[in-house]
N, C-alpha and C. Protein backbone atom coordinates (compact mmCIF):
# COMPACT_ATOMS: atom_id res chain seq x y z
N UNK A 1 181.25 49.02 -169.65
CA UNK A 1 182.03 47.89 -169.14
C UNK A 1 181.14 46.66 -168.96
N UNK A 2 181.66 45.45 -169.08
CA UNK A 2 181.04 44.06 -169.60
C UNK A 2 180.51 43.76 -168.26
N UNK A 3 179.40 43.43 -167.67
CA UNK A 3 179.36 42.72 -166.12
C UNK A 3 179.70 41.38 -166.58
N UNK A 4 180.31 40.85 -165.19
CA UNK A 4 180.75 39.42 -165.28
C UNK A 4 179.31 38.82 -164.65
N UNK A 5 179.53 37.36 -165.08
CA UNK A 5 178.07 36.85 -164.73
C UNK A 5 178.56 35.05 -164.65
N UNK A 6 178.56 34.61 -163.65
CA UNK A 6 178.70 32.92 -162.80
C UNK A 6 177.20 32.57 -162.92
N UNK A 7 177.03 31.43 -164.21
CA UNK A 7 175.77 30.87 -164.02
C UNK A 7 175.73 29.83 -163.12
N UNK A 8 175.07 29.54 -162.60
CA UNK A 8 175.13 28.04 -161.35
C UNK A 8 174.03 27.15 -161.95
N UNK A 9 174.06 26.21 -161.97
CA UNK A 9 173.15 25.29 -162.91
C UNK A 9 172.74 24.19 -161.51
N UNK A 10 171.56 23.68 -161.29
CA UNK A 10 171.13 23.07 -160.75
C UNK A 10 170.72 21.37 -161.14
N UNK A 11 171.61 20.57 -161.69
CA UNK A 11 171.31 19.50 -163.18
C UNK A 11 170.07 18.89 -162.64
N UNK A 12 169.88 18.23 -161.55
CA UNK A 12 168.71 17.38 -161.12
C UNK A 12 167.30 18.27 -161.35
N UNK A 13 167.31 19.58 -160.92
CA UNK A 13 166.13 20.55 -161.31
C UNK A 13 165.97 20.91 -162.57
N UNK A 14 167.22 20.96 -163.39
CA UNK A 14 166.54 20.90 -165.14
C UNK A 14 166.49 19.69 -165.83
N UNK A 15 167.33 18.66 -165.35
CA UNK A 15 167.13 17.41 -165.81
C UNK A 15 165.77 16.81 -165.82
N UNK A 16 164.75 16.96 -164.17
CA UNK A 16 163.18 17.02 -164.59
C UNK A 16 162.36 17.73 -164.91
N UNK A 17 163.00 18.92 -165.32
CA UNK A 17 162.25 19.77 -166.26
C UNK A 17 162.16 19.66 -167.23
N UNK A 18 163.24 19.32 -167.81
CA UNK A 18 163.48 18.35 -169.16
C UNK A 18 162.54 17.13 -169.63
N UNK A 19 162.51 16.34 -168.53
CA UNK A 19 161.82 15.13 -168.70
C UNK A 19 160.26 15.68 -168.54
N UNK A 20 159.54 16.46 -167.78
CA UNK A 20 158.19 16.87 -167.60
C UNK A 20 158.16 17.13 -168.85
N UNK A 21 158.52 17.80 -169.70
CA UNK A 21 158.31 18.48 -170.86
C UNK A 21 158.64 17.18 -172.01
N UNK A 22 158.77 16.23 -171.78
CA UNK A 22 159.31 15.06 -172.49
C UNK A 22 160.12 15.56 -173.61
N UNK A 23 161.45 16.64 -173.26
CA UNK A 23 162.53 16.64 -174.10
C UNK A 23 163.68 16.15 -173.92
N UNK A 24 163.42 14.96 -174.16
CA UNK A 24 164.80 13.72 -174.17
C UNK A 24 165.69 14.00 -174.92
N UNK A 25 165.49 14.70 -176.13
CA UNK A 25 166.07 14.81 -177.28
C UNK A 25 167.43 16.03 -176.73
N UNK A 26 167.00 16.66 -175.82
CA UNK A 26 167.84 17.89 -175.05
C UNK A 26 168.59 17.36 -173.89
N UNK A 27 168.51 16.46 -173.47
CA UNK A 27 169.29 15.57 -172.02
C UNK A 27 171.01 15.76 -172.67
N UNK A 28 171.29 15.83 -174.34
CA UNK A 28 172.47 16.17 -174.19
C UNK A 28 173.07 17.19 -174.27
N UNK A 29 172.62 18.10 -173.54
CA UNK A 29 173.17 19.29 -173.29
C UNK A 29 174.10 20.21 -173.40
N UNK A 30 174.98 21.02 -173.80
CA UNK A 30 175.84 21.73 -173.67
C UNK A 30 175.64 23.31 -172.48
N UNK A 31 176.13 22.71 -171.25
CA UNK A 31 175.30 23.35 -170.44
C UNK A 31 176.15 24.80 -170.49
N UNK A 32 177.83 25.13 -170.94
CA UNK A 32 178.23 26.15 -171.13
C UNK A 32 177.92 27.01 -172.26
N UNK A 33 176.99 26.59 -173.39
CA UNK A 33 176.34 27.21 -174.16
C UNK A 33 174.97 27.65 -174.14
N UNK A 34 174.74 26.90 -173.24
CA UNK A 34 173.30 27.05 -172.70
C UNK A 34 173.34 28.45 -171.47
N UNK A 35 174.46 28.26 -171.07
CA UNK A 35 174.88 29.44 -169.90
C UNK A 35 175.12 31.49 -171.00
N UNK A 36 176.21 30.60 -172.14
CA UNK A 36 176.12 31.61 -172.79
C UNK A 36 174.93 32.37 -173.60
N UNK A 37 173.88 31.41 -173.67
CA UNK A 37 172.59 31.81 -174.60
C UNK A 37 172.23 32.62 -173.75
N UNK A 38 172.06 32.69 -172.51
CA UNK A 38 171.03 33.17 -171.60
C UNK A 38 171.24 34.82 -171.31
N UNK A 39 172.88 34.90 -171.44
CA UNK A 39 173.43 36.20 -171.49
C UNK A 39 172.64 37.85 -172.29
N UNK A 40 173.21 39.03 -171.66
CA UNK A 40 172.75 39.80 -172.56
C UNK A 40 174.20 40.23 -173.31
N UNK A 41 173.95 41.55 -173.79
CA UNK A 41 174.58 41.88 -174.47
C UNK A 41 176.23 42.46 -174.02
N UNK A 42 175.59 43.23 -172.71
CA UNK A 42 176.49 43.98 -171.97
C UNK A 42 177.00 42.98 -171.07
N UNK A 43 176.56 41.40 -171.18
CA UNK A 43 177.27 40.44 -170.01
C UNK A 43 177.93 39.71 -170.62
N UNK A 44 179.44 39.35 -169.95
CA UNK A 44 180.49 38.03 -170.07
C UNK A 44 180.35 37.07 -169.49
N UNK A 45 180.46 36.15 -169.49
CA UNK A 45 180.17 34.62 -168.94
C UNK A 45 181.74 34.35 -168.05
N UNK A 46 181.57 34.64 -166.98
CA UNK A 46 182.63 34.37 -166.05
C UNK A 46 183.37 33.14 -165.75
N UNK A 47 182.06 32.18 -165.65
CA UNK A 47 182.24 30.92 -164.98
C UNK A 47 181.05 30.25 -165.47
N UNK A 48 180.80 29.16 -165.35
CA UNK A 48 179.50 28.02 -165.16
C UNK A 48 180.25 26.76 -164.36
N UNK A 49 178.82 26.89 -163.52
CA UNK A 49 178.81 25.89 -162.12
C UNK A 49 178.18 25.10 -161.85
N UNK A 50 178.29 23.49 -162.66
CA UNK A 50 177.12 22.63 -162.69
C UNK A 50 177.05 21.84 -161.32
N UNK A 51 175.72 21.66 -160.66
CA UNK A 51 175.58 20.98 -159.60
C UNK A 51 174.97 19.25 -159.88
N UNK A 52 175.59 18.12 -159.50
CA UNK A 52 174.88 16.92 -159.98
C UNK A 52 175.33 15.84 -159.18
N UNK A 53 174.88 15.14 -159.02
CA UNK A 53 174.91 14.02 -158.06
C UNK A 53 175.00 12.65 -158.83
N UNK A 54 176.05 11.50 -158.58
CA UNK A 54 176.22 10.72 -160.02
C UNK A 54 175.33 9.21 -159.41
N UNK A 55 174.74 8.56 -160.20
CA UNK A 55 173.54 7.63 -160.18
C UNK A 55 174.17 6.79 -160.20
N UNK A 56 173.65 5.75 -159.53
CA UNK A 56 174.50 4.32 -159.62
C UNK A 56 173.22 3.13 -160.10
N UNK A 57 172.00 3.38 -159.98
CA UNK A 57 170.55 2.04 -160.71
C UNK A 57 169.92 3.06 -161.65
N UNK A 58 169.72 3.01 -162.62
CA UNK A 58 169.74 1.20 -162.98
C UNK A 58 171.48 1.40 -164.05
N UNK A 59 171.33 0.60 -164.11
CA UNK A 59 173.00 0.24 -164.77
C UNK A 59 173.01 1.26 -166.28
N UNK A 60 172.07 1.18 -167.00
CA UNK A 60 172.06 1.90 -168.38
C UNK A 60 171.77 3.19 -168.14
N UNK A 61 171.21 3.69 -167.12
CA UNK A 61 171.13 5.16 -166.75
C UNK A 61 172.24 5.85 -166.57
N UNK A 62 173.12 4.74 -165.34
CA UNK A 62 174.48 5.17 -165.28
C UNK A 62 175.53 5.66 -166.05
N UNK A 63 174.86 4.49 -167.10
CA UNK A 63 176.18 4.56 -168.02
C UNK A 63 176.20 5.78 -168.77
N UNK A 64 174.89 6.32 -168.90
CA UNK A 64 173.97 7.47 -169.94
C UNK A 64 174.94 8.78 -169.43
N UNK A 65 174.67 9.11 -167.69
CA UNK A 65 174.79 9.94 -166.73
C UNK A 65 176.40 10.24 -167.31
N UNK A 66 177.14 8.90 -166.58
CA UNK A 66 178.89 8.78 -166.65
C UNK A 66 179.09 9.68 -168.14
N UNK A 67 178.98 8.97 -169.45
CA UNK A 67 179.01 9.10 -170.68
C UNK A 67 178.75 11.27 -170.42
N UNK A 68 177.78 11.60 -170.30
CA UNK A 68 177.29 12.98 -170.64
C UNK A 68 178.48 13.50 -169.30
N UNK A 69 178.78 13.22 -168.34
CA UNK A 69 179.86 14.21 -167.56
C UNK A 69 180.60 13.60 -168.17
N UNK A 70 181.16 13.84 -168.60
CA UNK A 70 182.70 13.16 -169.33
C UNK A 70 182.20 14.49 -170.48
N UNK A 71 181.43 14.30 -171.45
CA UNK A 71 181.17 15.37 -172.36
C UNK A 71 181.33 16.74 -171.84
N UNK A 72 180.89 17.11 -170.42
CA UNK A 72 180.97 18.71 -169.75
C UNK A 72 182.34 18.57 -169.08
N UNK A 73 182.99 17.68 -169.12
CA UNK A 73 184.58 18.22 -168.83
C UNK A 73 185.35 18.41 -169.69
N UNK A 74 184.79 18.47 -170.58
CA UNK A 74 186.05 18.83 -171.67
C UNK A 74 185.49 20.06 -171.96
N UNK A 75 184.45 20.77 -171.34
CA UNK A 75 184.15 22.34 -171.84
C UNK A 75 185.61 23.28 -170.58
N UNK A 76 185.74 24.56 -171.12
CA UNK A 76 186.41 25.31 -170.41
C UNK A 76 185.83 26.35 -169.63
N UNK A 77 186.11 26.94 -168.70
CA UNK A 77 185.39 27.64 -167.46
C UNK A 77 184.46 27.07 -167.10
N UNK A 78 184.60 25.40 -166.58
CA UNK A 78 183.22 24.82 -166.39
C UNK A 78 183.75 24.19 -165.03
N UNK A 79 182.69 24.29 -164.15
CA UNK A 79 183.22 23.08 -163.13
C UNK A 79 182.22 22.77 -162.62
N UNK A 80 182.24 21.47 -161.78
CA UNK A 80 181.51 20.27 -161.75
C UNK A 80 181.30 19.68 -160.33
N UNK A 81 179.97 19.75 -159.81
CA UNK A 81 180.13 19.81 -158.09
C UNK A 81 179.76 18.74 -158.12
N UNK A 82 179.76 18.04 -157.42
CA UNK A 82 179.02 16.33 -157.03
C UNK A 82 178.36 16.51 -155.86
N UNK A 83 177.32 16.39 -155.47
CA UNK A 83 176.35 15.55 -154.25
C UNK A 83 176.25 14.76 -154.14
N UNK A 84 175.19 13.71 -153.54
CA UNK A 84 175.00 12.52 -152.98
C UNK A 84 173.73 12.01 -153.24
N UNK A 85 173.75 10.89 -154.45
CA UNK A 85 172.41 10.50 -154.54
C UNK A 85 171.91 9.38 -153.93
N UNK A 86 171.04 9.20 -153.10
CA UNK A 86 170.93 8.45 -151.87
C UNK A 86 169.66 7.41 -152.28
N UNK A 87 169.52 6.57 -151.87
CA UNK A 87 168.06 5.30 -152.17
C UNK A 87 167.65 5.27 -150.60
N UNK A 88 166.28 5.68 -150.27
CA UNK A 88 165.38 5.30 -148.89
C UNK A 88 164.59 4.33 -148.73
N UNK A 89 164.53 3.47 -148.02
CA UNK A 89 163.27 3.01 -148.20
C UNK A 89 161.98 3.31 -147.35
N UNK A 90 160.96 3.14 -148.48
CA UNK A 90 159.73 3.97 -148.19
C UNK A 90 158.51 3.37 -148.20
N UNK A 91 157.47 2.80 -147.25
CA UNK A 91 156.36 1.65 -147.02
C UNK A 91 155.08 2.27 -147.58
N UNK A 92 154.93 1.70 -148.44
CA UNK A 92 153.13 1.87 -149.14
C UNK A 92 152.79 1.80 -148.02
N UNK A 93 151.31 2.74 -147.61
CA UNK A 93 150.65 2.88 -146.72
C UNK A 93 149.87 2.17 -146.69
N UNK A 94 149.29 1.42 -147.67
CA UNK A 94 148.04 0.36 -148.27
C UNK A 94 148.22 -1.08 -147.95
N UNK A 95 149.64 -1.05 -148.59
CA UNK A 95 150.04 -2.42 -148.80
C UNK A 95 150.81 -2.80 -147.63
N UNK A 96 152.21 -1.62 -147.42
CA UNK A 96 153.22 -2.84 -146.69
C UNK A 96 154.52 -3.05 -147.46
N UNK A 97 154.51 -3.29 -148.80
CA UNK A 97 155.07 -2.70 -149.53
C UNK A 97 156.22 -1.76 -149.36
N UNK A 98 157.73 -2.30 -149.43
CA UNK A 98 158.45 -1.59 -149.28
C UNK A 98 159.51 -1.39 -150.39
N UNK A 99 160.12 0.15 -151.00
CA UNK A 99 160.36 0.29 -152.18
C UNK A 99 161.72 1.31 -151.89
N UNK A 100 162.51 1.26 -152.65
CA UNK A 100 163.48 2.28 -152.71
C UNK A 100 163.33 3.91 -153.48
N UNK A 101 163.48 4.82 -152.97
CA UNK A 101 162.81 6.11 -153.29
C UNK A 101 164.09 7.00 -153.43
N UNK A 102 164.86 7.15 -154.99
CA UNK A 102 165.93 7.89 -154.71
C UNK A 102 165.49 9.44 -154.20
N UNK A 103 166.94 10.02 -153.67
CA UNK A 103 166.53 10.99 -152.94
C UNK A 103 167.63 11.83 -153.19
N UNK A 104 168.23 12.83 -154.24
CA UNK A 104 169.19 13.78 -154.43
C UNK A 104 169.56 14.68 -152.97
N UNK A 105 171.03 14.47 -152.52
CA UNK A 105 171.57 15.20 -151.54
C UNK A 105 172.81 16.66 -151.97
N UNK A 106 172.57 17.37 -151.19
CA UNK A 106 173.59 18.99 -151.29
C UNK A 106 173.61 19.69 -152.06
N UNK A 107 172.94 19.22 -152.77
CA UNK A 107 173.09 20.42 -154.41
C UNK A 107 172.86 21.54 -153.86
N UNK A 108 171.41 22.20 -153.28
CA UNK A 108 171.07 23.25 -152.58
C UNK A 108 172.18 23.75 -151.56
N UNK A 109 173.11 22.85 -151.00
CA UNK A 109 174.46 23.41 -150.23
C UNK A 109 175.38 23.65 -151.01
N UNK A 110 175.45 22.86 -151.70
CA UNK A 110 177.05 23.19 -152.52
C UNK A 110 176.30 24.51 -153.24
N UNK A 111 175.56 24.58 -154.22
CA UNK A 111 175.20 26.07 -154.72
C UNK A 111 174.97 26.56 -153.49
N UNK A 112 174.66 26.83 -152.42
CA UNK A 112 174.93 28.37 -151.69
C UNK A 112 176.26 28.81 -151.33
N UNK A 113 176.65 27.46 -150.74
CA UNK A 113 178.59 27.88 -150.59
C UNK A 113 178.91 28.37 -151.71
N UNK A 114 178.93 27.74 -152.62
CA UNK A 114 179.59 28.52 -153.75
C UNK A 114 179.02 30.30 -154.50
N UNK A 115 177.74 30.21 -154.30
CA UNK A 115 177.20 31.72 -154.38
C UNK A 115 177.73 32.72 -153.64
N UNK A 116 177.97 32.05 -152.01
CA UNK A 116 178.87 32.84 -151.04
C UNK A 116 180.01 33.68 -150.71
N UNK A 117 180.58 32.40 -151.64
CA UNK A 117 182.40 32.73 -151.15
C UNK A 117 182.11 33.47 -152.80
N UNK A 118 181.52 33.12 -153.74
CA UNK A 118 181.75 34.23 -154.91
C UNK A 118 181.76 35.46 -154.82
N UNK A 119 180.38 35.77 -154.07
CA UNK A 119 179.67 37.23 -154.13
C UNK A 119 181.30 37.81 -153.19
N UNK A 120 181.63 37.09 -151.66
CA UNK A 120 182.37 38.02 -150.66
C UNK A 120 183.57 38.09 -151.71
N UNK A 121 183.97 36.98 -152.45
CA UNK A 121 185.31 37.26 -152.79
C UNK A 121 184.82 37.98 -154.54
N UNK A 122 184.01 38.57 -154.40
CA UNK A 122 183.96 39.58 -155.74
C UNK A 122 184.05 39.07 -157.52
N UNK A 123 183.92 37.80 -157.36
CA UNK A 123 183.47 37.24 -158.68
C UNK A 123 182.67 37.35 -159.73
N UNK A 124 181.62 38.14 -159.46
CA UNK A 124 180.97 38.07 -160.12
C UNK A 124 179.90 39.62 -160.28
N UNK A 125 179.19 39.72 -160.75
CA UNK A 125 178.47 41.46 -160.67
C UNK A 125 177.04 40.58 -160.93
N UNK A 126 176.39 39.85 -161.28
CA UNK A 126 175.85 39.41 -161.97
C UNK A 126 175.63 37.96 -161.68
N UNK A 127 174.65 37.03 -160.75
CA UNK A 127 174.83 35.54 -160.79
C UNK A 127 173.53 34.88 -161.30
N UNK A 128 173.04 34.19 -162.20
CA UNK A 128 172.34 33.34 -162.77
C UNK A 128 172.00 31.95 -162.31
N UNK A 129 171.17 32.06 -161.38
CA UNK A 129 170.76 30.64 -161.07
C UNK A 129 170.00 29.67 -161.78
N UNK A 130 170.04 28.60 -162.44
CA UNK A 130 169.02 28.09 -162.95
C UNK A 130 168.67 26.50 -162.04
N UNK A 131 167.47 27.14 -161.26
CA UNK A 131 167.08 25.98 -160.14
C UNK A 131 165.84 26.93 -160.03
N UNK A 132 164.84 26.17 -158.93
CA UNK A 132 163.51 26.29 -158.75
C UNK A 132 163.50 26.43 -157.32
N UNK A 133 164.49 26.08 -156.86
CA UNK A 133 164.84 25.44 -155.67
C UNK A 133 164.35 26.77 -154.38
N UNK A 134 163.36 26.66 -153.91
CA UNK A 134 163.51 27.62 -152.62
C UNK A 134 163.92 27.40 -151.39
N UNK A 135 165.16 26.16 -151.70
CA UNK A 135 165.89 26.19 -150.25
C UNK A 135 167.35 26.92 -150.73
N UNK A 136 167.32 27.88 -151.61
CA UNK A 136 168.14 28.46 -152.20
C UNK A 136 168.17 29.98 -151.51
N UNK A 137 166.84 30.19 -151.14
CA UNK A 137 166.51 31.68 -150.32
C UNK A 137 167.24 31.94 -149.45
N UNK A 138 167.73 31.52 -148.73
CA UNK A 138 168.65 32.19 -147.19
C UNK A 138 169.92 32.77 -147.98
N UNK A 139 170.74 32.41 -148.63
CA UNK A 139 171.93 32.51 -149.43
C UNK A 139 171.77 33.88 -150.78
N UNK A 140 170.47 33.42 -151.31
CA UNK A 140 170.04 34.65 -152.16
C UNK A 140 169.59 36.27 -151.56
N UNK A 141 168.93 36.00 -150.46
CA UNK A 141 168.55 37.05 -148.92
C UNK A 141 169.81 38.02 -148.77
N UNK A 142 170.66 36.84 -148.25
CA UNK A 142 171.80 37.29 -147.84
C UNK A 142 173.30 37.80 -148.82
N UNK A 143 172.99 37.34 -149.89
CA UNK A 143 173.82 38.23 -151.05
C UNK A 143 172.80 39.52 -151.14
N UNK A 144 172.32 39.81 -151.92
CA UNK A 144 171.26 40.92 -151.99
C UNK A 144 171.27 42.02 -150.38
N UNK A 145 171.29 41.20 -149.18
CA UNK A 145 171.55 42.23 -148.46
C UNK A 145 173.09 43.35 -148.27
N UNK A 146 173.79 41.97 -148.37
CA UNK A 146 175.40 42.46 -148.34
C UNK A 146 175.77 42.88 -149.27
N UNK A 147 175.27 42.88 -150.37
CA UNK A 147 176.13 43.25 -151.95
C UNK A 147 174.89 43.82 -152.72
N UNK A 148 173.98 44.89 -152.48
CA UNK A 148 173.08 45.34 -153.20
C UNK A 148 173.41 46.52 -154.56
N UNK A 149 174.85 46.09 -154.74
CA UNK A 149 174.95 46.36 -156.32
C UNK A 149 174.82 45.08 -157.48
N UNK A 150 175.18 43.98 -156.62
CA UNK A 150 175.07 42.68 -157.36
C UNK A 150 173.83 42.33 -157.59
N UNK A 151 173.98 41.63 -158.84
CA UNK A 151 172.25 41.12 -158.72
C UNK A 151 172.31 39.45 -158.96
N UNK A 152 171.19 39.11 -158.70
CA UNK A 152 170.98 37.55 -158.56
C UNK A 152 169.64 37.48 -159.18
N UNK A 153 169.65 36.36 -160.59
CA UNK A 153 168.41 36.37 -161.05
C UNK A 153 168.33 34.61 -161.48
N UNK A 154 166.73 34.14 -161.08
CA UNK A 154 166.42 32.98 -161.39
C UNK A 154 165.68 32.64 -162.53
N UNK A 155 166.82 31.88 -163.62
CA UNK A 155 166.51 31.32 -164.66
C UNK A 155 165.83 30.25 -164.54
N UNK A 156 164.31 29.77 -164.17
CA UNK A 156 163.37 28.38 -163.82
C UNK A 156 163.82 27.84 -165.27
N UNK A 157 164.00 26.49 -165.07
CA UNK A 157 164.49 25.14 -165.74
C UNK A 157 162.41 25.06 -166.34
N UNK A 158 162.62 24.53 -167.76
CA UNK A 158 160.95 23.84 -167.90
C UNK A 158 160.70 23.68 -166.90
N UNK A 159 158.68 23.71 -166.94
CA UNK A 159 158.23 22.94 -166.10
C UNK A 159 158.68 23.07 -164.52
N UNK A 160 159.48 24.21 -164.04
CA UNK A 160 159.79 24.61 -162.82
C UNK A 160 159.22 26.09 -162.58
N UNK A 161 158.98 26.16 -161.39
CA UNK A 161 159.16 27.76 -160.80
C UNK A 161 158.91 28.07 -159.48
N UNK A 162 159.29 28.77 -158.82
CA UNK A 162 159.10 28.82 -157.28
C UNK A 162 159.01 30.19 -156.87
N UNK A 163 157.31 30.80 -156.70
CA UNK A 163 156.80 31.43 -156.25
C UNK A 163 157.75 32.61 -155.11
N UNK A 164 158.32 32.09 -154.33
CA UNK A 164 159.37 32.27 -153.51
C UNK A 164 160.48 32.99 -154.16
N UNK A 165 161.13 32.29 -154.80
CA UNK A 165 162.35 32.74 -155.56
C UNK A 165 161.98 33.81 -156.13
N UNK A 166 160.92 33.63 -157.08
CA UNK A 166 160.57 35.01 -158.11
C UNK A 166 160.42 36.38 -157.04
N UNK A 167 160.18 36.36 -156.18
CA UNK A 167 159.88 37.34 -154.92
C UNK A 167 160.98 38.24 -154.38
N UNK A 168 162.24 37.04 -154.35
CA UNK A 168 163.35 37.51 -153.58
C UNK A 168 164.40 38.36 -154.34
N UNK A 169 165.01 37.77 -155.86
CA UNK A 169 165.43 37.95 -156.66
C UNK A 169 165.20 38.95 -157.33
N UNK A 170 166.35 40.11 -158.14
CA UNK A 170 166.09 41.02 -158.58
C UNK A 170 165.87 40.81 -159.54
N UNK A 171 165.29 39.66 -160.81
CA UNK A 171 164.79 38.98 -161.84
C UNK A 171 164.60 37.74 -162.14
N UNK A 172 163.72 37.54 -162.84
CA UNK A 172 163.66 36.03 -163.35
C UNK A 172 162.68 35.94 -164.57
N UNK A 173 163.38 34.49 -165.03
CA UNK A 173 162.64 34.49 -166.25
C UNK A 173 162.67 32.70 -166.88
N UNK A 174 162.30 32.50 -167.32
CA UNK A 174 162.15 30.41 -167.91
C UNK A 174 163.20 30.37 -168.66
N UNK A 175 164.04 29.25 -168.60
CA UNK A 175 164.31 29.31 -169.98
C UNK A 175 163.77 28.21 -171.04
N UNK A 176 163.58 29.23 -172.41
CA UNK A 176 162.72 28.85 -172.89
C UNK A 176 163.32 27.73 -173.77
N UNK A 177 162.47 27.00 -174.66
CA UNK A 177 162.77 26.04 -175.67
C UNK A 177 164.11 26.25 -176.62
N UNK A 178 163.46 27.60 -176.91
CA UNK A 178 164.86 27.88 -178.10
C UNK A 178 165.97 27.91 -177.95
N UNK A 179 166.46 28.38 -176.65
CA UNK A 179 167.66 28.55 -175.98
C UNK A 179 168.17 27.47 -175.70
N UNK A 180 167.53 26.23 -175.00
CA UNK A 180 167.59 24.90 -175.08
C UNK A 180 168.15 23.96 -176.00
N UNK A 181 167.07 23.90 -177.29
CA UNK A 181 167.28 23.62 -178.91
C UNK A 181 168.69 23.95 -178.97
N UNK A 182 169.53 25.30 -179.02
CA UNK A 182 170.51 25.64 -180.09
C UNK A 182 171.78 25.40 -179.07
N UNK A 183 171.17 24.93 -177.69
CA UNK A 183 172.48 24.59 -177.01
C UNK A 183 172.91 22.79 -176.49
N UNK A 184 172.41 22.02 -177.38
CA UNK A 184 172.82 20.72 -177.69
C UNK A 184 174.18 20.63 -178.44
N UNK A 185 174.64 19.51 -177.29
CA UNK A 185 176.06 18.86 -178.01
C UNK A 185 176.01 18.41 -179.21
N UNK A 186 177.51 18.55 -180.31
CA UNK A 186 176.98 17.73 -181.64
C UNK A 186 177.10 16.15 -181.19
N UNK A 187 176.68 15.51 -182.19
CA UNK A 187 176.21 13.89 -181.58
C UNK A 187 177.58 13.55 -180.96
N UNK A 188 179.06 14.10 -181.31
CA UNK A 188 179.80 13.38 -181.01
C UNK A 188 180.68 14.37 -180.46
N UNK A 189 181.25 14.28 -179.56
CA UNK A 189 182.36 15.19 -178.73
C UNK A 189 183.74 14.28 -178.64
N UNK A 190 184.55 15.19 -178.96
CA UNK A 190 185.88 14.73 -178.71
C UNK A 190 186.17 15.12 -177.48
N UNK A 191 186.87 14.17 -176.73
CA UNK A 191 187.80 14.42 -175.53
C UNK A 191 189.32 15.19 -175.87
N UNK A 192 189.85 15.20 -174.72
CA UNK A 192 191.31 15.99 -175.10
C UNK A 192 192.77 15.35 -175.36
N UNK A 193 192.08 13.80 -175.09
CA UNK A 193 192.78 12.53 -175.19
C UNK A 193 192.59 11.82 -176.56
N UNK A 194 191.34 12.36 -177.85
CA UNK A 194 191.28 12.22 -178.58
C UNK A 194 189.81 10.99 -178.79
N UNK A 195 189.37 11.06 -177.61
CA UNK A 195 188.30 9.54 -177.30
C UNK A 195 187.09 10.28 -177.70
N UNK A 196 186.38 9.61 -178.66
CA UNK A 196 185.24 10.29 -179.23
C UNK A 196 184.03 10.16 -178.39
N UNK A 197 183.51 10.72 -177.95
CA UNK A 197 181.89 10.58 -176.56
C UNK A 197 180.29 10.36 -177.74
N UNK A 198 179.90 9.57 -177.62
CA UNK A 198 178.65 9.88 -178.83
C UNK A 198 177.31 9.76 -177.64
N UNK A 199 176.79 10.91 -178.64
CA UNK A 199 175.12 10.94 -177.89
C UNK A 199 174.80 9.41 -177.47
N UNK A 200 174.24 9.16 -175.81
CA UNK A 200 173.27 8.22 -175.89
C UNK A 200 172.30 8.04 -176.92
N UNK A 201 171.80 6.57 -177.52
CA UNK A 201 170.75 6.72 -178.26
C UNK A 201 169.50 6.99 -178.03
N UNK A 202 169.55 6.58 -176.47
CA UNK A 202 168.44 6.92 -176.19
C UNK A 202 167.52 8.31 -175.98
N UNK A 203 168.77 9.00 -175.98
CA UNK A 203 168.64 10.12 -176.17
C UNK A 203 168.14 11.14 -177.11
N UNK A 204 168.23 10.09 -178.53
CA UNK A 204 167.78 10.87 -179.35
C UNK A 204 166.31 10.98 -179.87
């Protein structure tokens, strides 16, 4: 029998994993194929659960950001959490100097609520995190204690990994380039309204 398996995607933690690794060329993502690559043989892809917070500076980023969610809603079994991306300001210690320092909010909440109410309400046999994130541990602890037939394993985004996580979790593993590579959007996605979405260029 197939285990079901809810990947939870963390976008801000692979989005700079992405960029550390300077693969721009991958920012357009197909993150429900990317969910399905990761699968084994004996697993079904239940759900995918992207976490992301939407940018408002600089104006062409935005537009980049807007443009690519619009592309992941037209996938099916996909859904789409929003956080809060916040600007601080933050004083050079030297100078005096004062600068705006964005600062990504809830992702780490909204993925545990949602890991939560999955595991109690029986969704899943199987959950796939791909985050680095070790403020993810209390929620991962606490599935694993209550549901120790389920398993919970952390897929690190490039250029991520958290010592922590690998510890708690009954697996983990990177994901690697290739899996990455073969799960890009084609340059152009149709909507369901018929509105064609094309890769940022910058993107390419």
């Amino acid at each position: 029998m197939s285990k079901r398996v809810i990947v939870y995607v963390d976008g801000f933690n692979l989005y700079f994993g992405l960029r550390e690794k300077g693969w721009r060329r991958y920012y357009w993502l197909d993150i429900q194929k990317l969910s399905q690559n990761l699968l084994k043989e004996d697993q079904v892809l239940a759900m995918t659960k992207y976490f992301t917070s939407r940018v408002s500076l600089p104006p062409d980023k935005s537009r980049r950001q807007a443009t690519y969610i619009e592309a992941l809603e037209t996938l099916d079994n996909f859904k789409i959490y929003f956080g809060q991306y916040l600007s601080n300001e933050v004083t050079c210690s030297r100078c005096g100097h004062i600068h705006l320092k964005p600062n990504e909010k809830m992702t780490d909440v909204n993925i545990a609520v949602e890991l939560l109410v999955d595991a109690f309400e029986d969704r899943f046999d199987k959950a796939i995190i791909v985050s680095a994130d070790s403020d993810l541990s209390a929620p991962i602890q606490r599935i694993r204690k209550a549901f120790p037939a389920k398993s919970v394993v952390a897929a690190f985004p490039p250029a991520r990994f958290s010592f922590h996580l690998s510890k708690i979790v009954n697996s983990w593993f990177t994901v690697g380039r290739k899996n990455i590579a073969r799960s890009v959007f084609p340059d152009e996605v149709k909507k369901k309204d018929g509105f064609i979405l094309r890769r940022p260029s910058h993107w390419s």
